[in-house]
PDB file of N, CA and C in Angstrom:
ATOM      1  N   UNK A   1      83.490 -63.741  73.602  1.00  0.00           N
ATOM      2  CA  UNK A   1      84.642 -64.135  74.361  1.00  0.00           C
ATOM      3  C   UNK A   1      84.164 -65.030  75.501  1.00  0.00           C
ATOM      4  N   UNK A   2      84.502 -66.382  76.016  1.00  0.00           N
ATOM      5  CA  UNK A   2      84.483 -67.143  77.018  1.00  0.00           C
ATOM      6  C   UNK A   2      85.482 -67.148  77.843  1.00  0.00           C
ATOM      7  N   UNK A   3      85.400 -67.316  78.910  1.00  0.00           N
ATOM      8  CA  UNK A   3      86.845 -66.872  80.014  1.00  0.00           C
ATOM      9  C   UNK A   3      86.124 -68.186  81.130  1.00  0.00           C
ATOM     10  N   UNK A   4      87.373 -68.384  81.512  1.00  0.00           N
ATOM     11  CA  UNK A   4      87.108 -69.424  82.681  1.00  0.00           C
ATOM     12  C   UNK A   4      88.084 -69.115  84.057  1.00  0.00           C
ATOM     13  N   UNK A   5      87.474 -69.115  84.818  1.00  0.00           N
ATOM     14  CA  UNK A   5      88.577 -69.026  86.504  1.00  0.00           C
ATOM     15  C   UNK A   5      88.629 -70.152  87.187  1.00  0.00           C
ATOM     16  N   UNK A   6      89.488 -71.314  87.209  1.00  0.00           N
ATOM     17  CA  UNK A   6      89.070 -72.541  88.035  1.00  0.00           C
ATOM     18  C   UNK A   6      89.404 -72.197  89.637  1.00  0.00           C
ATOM     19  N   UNK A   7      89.943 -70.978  89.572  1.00  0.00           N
ATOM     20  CA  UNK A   7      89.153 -70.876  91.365  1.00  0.00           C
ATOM     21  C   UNK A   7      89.206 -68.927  91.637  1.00  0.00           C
ATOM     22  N   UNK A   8      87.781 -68.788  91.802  1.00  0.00           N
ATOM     23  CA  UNK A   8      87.762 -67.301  91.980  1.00  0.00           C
ATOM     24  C   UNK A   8      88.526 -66.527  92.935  1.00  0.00           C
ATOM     25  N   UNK A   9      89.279 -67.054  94.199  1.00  0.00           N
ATOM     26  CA  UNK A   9      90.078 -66.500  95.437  1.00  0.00           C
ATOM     27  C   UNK A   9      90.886 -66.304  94.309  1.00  0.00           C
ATOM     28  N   UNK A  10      92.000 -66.907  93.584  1.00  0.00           N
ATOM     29  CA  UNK A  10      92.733 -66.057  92.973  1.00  0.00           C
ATOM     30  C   UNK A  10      92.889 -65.185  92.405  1.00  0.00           C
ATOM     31  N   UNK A  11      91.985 -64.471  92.257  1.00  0.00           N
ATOM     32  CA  UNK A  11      91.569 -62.991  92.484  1.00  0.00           C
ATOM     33  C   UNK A  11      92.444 -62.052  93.367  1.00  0.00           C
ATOM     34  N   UNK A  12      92.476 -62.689  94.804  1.00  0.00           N
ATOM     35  CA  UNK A  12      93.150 -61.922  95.315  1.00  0.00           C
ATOM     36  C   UNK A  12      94.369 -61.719  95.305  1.00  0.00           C
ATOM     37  N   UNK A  13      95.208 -62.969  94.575  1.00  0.00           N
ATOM     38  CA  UNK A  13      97.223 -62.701  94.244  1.00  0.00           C
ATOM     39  C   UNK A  13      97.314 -62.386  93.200  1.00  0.00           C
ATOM     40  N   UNK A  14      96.068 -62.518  92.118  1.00  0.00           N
ATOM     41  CA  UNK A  14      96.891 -62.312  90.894  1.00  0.00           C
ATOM     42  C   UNK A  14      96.149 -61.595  89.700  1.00  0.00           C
ATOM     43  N   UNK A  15      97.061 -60.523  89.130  1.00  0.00           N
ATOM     44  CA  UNK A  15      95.969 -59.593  88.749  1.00  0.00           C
ATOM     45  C   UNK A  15      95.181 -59.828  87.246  1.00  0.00           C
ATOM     46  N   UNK A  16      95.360 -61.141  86.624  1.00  0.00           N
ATOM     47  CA  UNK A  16      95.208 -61.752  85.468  1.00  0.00           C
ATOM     48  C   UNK A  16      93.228 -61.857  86.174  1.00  0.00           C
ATOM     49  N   UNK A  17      93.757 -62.719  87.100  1.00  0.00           N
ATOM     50  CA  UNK A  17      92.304 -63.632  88.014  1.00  0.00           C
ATOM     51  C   UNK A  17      91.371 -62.421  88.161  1.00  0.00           C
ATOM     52  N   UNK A  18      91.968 -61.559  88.856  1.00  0.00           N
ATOM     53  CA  UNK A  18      91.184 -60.415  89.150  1.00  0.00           C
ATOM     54  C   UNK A  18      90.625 -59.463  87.693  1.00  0.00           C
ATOM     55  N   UNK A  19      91.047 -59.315  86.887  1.00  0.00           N
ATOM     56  CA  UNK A  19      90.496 -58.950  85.408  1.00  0.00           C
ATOM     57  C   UNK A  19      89.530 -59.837  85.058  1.00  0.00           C
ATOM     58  N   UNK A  20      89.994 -60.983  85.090  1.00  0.00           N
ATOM     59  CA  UNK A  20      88.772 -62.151  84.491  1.00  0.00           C
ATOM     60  C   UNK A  20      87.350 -62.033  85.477  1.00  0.00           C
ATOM     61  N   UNK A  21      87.335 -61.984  86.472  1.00  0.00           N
ATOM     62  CA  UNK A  21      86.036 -62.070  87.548  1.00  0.00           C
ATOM     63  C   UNK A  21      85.291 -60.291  87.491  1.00  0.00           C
ATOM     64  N   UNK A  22      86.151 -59.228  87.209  1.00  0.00           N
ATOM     65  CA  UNK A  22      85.535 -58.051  86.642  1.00  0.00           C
ATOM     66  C   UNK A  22      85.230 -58.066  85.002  1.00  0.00           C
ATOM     67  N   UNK A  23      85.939 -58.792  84.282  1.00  0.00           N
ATOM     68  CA  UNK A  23      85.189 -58.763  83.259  1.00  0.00           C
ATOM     69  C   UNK A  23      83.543 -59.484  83.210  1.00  0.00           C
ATOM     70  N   UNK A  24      83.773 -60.423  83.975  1.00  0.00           N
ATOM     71  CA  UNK A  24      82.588 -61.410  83.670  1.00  0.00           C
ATOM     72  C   UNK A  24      81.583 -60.982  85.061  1.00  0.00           C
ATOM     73  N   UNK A  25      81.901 -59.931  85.453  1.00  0.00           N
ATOM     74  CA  UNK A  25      80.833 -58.399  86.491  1.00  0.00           C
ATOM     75  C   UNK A  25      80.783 -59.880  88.132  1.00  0.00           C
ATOM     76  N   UNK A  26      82.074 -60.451  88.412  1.00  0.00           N
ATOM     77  CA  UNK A  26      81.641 -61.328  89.571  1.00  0.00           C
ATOM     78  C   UNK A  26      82.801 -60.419  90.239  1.00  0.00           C
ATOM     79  N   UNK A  27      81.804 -59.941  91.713  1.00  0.00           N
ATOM     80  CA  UNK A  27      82.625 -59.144  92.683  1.00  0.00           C
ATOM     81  C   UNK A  27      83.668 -60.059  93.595  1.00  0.00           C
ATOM     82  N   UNK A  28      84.610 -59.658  93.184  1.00  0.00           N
ATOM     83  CA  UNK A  28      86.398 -59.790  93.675  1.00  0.00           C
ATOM     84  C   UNK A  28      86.711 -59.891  95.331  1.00  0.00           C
ATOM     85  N   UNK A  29      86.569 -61.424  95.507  1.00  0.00           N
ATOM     86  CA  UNK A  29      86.734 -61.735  97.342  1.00  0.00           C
ATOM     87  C   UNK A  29      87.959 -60.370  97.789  1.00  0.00           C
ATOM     88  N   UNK A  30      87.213 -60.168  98.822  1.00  0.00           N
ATOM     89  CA  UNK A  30      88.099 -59.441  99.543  1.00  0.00           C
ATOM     90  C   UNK A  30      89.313 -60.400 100.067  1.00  0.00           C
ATOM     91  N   UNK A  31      90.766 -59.937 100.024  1.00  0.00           N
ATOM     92  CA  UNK A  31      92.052 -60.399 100.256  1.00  0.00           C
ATOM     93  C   UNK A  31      91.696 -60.653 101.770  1.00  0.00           C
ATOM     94  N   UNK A  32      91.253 -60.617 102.881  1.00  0.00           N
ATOM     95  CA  UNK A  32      91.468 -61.454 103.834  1.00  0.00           C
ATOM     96  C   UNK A  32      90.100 -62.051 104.371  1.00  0.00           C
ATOM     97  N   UNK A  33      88.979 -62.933 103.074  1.00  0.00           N
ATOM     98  CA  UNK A  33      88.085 -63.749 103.364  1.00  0.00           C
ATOM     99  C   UNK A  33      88.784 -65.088 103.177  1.00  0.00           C
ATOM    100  N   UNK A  34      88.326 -66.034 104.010  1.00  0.00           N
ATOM    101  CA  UNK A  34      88.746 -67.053 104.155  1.00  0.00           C
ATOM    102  C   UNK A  34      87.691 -68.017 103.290  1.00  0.00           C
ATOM    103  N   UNK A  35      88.054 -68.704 102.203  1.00  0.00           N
ATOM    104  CA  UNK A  35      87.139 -69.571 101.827  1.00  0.00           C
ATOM    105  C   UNK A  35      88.251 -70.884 101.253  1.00  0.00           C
ATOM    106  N   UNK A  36      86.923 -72.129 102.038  1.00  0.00           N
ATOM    107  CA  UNK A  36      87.635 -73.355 102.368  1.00  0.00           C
ATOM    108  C   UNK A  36      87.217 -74.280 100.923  1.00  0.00           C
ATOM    109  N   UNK A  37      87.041 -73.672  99.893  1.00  0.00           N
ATOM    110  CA  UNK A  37      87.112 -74.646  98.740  1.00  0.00           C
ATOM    111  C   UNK A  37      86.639 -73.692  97.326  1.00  0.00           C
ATOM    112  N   UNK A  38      87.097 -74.776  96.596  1.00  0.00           N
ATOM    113  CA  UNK A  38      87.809 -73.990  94.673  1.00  0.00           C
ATOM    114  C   UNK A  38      86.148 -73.665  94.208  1.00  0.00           C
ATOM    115  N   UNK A  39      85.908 -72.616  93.721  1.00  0.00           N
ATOM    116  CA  UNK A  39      84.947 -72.045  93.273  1.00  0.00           C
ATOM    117  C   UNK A  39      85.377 -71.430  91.951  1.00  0.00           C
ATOM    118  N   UNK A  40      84.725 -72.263  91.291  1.00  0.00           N
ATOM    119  CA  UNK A  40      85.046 -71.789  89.744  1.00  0.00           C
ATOM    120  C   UNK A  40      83.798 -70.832  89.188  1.00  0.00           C
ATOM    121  N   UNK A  41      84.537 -69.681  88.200  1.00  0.00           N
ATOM    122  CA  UNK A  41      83.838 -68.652  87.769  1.00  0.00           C
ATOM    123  C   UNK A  41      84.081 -68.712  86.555  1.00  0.00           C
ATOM    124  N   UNK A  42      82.849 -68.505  85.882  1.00  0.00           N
ATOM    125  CA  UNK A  42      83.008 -68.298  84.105  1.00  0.00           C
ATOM    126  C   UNK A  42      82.274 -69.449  83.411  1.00  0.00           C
ATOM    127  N   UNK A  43      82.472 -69.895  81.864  1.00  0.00           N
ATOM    128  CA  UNK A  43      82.102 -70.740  81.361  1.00  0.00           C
ATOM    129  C   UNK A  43      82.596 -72.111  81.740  1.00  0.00           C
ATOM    130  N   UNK A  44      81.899 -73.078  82.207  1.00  0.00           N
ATOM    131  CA  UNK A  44      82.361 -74.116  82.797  1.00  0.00           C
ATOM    132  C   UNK A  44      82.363 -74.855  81.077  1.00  0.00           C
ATOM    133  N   UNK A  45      81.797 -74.587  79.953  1.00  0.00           N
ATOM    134  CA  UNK A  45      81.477 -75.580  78.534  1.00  0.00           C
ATOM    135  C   UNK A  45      82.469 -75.007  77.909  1.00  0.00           C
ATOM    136  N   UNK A  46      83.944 -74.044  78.263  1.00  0.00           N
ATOM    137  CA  UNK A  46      84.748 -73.576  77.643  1.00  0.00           C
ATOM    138  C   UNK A  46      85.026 -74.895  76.531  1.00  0.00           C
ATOM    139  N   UNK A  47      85.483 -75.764  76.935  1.00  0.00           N
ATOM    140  CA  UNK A  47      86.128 -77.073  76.152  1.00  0.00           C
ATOM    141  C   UNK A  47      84.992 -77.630  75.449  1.00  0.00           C
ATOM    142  N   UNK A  48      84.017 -77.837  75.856  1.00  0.00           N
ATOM    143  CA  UNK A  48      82.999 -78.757  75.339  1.00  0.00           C
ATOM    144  C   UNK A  48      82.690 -79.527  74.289  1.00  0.00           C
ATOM    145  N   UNK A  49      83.301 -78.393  72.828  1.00  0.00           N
ATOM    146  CA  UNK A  49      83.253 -78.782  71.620  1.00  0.00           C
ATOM    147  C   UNK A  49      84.128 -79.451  71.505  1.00  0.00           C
ATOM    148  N   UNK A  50      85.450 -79.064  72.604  1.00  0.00           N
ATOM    149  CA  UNK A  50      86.691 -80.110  71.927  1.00  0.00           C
ATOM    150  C   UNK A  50      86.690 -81.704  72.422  1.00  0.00           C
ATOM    151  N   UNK A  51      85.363 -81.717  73.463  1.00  0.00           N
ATOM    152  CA  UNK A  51      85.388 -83.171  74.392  1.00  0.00           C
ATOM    153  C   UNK A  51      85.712 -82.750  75.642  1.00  0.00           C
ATOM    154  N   UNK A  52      85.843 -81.986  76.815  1.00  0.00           N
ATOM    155  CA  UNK A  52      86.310 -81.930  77.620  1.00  0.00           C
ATOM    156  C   UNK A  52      84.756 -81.115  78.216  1.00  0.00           C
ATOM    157  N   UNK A  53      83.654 -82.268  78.605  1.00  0.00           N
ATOM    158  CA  UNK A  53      83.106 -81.313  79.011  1.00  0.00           C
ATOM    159  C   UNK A  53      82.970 -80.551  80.556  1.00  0.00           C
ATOM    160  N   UNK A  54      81.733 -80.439  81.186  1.00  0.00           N
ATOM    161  CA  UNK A  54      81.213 -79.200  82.318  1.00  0.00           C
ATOM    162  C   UNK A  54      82.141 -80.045  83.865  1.00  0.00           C
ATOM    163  N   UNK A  55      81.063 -81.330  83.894  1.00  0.00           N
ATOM    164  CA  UNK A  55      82.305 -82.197  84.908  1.00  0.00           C
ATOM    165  C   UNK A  55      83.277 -82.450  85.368  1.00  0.00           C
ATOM    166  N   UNK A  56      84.091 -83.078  83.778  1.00  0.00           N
ATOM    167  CA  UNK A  56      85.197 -83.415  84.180  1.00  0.00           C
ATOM    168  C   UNK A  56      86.115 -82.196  84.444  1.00  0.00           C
ATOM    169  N   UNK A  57      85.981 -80.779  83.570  1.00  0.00           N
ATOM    170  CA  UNK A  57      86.282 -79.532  84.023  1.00  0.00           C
ATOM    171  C   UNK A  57      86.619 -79.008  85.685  1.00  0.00           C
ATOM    172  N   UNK A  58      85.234 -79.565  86.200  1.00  0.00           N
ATOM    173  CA  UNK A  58      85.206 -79.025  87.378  1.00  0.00           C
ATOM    174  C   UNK A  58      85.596 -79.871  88.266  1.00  0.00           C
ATOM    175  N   UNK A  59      85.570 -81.198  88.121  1.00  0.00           N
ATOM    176  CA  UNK A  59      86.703 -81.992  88.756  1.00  0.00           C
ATOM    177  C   UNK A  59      88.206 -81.998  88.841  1.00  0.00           C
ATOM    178  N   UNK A  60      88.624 -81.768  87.726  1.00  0.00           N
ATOM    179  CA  UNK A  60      90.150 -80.830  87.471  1.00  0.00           C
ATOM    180  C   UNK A  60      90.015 -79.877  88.636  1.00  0.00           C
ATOM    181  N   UNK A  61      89.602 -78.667  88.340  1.00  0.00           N
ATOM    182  CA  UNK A  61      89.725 -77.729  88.590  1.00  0.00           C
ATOM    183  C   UNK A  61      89.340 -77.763  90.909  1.00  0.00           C
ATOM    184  N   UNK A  62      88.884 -78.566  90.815  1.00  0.00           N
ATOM    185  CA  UNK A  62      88.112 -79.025  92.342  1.00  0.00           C
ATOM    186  C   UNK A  62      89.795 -79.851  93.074  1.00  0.00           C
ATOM    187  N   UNK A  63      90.308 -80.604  91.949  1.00  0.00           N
ATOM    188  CA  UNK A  63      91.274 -81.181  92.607  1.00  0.00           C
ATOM    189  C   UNK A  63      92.401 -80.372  93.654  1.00  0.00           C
ATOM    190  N   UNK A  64      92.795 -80.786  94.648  1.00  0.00           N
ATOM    191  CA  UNK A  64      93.702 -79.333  95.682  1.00  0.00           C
ATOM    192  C   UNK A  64      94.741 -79.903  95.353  1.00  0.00           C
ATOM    193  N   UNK A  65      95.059 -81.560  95.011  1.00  0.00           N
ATOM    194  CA  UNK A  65      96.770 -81.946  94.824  1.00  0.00           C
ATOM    195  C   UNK A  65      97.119 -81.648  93.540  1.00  0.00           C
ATOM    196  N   UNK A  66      96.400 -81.003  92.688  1.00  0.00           N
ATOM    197  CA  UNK A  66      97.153 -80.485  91.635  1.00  0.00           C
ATOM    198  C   UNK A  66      97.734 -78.852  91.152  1.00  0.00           C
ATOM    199  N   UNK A  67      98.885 -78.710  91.085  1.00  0.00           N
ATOM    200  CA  UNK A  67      99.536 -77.245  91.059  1.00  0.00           C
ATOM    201  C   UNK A  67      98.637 -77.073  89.869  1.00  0.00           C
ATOM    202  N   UNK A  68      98.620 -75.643  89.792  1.00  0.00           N
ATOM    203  CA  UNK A  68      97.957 -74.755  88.017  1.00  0.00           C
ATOM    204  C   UNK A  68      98.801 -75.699  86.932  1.00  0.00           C
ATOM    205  N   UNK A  69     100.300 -75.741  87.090  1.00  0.00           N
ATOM    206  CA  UNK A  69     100.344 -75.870  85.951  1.00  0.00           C
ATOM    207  C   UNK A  69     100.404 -77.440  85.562  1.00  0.00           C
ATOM    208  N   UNK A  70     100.026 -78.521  86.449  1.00  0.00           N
ATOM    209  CA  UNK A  70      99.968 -79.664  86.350  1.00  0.00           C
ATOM    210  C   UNK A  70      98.528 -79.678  85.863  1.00  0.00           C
ATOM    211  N   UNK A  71      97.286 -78.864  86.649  1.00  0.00           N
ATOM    212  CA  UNK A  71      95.859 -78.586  85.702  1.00  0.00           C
ATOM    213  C   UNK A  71      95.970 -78.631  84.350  1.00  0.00           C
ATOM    214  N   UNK A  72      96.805 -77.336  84.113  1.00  0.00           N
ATOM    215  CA  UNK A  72      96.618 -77.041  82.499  1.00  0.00           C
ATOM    216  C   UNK A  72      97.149 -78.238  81.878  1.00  0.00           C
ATOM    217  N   UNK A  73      98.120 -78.744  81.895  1.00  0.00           N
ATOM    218  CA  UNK A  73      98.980 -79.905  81.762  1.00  0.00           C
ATOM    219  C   UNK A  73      97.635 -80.897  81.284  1.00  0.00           C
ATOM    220  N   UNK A  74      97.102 -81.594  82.448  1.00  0.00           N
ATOM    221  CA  UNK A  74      95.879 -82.574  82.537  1.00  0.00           C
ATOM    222  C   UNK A  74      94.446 -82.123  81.138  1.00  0.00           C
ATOM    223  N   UNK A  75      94.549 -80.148  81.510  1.00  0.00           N
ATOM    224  CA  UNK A  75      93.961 -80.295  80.044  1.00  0.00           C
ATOM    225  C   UNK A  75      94.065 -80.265  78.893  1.00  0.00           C
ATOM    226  N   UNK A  76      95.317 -79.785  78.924  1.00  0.00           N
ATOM    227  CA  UNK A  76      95.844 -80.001  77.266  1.00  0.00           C
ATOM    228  C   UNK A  76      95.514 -81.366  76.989  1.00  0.00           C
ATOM    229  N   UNK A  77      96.383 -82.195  77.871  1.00  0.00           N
ATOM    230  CA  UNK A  77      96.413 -83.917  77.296  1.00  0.00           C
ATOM    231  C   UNK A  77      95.207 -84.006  76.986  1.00  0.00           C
ATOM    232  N   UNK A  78      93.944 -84.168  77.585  1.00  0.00           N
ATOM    233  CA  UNK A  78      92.835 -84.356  77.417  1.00  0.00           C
ATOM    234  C   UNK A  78      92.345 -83.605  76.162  1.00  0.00           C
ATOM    235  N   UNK A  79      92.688 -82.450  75.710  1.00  0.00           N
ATOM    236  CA  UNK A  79      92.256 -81.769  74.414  1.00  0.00           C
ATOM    237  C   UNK A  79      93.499 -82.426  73.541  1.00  0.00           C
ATOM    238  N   UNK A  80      93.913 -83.106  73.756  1.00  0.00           N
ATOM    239  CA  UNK A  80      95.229 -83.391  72.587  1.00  0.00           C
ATOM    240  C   UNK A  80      96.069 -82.790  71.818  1.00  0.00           C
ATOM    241  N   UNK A  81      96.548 -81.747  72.947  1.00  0.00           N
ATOM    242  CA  UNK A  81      98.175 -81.107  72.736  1.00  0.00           C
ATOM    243  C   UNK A  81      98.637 -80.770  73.910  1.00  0.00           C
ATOM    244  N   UNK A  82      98.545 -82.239  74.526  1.00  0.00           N
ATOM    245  CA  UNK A  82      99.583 -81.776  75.663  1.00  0.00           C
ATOM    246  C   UNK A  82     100.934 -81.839  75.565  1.00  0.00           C
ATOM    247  N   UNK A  83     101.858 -82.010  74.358  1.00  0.00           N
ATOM    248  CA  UNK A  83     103.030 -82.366  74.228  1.00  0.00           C
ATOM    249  C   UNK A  83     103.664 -80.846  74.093  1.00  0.00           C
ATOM    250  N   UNK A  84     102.562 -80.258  73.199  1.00  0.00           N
ATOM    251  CA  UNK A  84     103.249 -78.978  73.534  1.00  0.00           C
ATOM    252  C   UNK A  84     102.874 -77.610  74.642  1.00  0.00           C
ATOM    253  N   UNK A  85     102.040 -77.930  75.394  1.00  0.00           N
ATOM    254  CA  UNK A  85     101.711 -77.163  76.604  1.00  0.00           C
ATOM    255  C   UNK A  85     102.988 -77.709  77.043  1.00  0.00           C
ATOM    256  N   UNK A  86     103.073 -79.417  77.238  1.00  0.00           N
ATOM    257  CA  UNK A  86     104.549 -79.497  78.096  1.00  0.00           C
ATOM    258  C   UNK A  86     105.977 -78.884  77.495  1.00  0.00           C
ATOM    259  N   UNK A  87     105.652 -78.763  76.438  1.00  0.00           N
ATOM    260  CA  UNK A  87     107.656 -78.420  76.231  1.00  0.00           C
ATOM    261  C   UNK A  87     106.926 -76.830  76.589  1.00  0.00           C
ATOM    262  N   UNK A  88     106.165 -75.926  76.252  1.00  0.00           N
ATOM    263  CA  UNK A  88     105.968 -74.628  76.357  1.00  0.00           C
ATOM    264  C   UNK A  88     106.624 -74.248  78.336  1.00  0.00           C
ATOM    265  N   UNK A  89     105.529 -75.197  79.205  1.00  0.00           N
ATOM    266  CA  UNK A  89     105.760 -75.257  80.910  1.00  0.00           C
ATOM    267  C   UNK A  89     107.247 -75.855  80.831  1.00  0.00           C
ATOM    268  N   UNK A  90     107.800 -76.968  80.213  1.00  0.00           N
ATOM    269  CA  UNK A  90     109.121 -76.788  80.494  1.00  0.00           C
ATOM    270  C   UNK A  90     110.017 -75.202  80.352  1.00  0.00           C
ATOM    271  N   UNK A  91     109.852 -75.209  78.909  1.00  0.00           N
ATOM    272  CA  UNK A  91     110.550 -73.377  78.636  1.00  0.00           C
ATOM    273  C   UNK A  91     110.178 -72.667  79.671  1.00  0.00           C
ATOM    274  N   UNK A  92     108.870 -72.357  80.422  1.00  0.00           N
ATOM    275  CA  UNK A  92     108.829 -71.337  81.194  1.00  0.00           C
ATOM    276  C   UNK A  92     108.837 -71.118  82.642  1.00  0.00           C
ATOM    277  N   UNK A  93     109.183 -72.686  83.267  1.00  0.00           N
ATOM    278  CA  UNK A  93     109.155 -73.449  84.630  1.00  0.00           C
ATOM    279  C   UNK A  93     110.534 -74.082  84.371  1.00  0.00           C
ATOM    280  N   UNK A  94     111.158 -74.355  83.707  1.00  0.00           N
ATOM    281  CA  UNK A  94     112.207 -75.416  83.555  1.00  0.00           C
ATOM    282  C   UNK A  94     111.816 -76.807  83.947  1.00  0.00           C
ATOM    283  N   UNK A  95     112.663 -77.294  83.462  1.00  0.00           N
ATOM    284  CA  UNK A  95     112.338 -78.775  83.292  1.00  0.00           C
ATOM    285  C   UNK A  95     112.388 -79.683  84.719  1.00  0.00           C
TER     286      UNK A  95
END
């Protein structure tokens, strides 16, 4: 199993984040540490085979003007199905 966190503080809102950083044994920021930039946890070569490799990953994921689901968005396209990540984020964000 490969798991990826493009930023480990989310750990502290959300309990998906927080499973992923105990599965992969990385201890869970305490809810009132302050940290001033995206620290990604897990396999950074998740994509790799599909073309999306370690870099451009962590440049995504580094970016602050992009919401999560505009990320995922950026990687679908880049893996080539972003048409349906987008109608899926429309159904579950509305349009």
């Amino acid at each position: 199993m490969s798991l990826f966190l493009s930023d480990l503080t989310a750990a502290a809102d959300y309990p998906l984040a927080r499973q992923v950083l105990e599965t992969l044994g990385i201890p869970v920021p305490p809810d009132d540490e302050e940290v001033d930039q995206v620290l990604p946890a897990g396999d950074m070569s998740i994509f790799a085979d599909l073309g999306l490799d370690e870099m451009e990953l962590g440049a995504i994921s580094a970016d602050l003007d992009l919401y999560p689901e505009d990320a995922v968005a950026h990687i679908a396209e880049r893996l080539r199905f972003g048409d349906a990540v987008e109608r899926a984020l429309d159904i579950a964000l509305g349009p």
